[in-house]
Protein backbone atom coordinates (compact mmCIF):
# COMPACT_ATOMS: atom_id res chain seq x y z
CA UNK A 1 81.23 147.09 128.11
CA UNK A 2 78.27 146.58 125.43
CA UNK A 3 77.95 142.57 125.80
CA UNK A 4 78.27 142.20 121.69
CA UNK A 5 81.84 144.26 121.73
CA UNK A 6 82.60 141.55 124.36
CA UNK A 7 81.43 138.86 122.49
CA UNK A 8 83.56 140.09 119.31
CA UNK A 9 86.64 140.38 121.31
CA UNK A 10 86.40 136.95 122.85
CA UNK A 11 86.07 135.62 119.56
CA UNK A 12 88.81 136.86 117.79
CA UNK A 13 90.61 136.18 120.49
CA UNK A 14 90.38 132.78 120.65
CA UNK A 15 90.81 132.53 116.80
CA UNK A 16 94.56 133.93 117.23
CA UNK A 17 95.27 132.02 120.55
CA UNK A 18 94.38 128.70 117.97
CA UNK A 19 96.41 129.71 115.18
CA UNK A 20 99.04 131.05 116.91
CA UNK A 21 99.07 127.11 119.05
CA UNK A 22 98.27 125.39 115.48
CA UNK A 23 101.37 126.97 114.32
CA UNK A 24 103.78 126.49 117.49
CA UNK A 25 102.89 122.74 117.01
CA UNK A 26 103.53 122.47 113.43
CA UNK A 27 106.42 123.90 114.06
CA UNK A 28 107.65 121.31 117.41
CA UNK A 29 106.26 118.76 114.78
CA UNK A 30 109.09 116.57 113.43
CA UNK A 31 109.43 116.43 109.59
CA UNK A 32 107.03 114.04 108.45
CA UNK A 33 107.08 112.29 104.90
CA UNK A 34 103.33 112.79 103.56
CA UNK A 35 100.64 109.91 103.80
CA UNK A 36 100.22 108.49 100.28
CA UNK A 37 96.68 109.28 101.06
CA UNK A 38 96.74 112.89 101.17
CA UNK A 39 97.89 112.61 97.17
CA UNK A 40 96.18 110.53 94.49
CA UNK A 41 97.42 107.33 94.09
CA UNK A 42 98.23 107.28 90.27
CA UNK A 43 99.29 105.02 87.91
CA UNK A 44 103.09 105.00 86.25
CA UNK A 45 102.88 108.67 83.46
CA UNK A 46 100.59 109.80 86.54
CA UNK A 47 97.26 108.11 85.42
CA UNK A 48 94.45 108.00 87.45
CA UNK A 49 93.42 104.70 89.42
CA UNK A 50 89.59 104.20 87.81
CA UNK A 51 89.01 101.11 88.26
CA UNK A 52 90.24 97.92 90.38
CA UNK A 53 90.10 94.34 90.29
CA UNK A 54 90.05 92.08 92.89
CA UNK A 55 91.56 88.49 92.06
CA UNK A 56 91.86 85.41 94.63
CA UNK A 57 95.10 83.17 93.90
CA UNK A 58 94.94 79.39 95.93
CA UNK A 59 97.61 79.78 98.25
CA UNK A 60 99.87 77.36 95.53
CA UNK A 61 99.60 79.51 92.66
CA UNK A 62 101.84 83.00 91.94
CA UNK A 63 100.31 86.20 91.14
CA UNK A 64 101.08 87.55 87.70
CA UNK A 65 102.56 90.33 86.48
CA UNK A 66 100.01 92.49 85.91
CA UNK A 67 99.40 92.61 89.88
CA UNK A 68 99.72 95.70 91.36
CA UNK A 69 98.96 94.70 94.68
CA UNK A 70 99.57 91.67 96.36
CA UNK A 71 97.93 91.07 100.22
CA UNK A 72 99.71 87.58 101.25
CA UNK A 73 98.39 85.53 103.92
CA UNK A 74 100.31 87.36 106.63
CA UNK A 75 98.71 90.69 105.65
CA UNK A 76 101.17 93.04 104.20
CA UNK A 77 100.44 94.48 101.23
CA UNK A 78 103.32 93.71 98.15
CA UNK A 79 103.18 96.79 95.99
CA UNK A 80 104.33 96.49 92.31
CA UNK A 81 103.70 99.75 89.62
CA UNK A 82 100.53 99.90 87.78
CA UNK A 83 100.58 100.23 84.43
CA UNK A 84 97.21 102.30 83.48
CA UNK A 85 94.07 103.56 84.66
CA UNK A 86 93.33 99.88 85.98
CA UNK A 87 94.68 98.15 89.27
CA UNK A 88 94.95 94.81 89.79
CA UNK A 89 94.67 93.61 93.71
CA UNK A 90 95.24 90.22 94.39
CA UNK A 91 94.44 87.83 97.84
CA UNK A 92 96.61 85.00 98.08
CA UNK A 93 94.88 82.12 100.06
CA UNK A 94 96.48 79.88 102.64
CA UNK A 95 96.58 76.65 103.55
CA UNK A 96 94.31 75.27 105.03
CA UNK A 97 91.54 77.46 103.32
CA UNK A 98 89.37 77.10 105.08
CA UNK A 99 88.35 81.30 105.66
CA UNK A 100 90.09 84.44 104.64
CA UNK A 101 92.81 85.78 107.31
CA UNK A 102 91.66 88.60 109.59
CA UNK A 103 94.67 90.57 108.46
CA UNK A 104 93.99 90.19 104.94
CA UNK A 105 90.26 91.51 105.24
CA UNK A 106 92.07 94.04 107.07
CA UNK A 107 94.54 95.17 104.23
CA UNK A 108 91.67 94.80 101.85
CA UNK A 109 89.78 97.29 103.30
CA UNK A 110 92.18 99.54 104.17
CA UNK A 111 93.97 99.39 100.14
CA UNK A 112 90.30 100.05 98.92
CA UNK A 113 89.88 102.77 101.74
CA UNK A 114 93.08 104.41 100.58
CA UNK A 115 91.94 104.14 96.65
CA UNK A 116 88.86 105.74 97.49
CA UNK A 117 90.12 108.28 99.28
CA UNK A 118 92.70 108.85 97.18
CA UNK A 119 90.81 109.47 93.78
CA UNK A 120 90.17 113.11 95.24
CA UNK A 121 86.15 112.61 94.73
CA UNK A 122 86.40 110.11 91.58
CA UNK A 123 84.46 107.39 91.77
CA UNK A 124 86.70 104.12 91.84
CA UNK A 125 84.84 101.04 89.88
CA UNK A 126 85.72 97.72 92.33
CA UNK A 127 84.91 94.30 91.21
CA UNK A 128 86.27 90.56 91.28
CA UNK A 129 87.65 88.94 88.40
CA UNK A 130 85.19 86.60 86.89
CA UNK A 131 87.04 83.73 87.69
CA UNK A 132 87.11 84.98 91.63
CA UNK A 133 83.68 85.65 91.97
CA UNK A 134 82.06 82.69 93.65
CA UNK A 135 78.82 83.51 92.06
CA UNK A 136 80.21 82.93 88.84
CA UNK A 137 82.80 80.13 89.69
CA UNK A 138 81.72 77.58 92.16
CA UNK A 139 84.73 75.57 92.65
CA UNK A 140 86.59 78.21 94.54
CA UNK A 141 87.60 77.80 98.14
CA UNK A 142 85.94 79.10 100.95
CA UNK A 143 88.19 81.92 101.59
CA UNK A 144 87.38 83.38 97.77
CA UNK A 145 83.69 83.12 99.23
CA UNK A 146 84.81 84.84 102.66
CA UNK A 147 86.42 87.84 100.62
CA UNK A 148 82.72 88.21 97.92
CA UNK A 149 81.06 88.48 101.34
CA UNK A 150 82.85 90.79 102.69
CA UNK A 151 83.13 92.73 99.95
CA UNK A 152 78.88 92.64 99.60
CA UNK A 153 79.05 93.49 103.35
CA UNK A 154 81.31 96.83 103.16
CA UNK A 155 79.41 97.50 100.02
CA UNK A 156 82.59 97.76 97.55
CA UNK A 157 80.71 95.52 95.23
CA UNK A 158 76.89 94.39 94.61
């Protein structure tokens, strides 16, 4: 047998033997609800996320309204409907404040991850809140410092 004819054969060979086992385990596979991140995450009427905020609230003080996503001290994201092409994410401090929570910086990268990834190849705009930003606002705890620096760090903001 001509080694290219052998070649060939092997090849489509092992293309069916994959589809045909891609298949059998799709179909052993247990209905699964789709990851939110496989769709884009949208605004309520279906807008677009372009562009999210990033607010720090002391650990004594209640996020507004407008917040579409709350990440409390103990991590787990608090998901409210947005309103318009703009999210508002929120990071409630604790007490004492002295840095930001591991499992906040967790859920903060992970919420931006999924908004990224999400926009289907739209840029996302990400910045703090004037009055979060430690370079602007001086009095704020060390924790609103914590999450600017990480934020620098991952490069979600300059």
């Amino acid at each position: 047998m001509n080694g290219d004819t052998r070649n060939t054969k092997v090849v489509v060979c092992l293309i069916v033997a994959m589809t045909v086992g891609a298949a059998m385990l799709l179909w052993l596979e247990p209905n699964v609800a789709t990851p939110a991140l496989t769709n884009p995450l949208a605004a309520v009427g279906g807008t677009p996320i372009e562009d999210v905020v990033i607010q720090y609230a002391p650990a004594d003080q209640t996020p507004g309204p407008s917040a579409a996503c709350v990440i409390p001290p103990d991590g787990t994201p608090e998901w409210h409907p947005a309103s318009g092409p703009q999210l508002t994410l929120v990071v409630v401090g604790s007490e004492p404040a002295s840095a930001l929570r591991e499992e906040q910086k967790k859920t903060l990268l992970s919420v931006l991850g999924g908004l990224a990834h999400g926009a289907s190849g739209q840029a996302v705009r990400v910045r703090l809140h004037p009055e979060s930003d430690t370079r602007v606002n001086r009095d704020l705890p060390r924790q609103a410092e914590d999450m600017l620096e990480l934020l620098v760090e991952k490069r979600w903001i300059h």
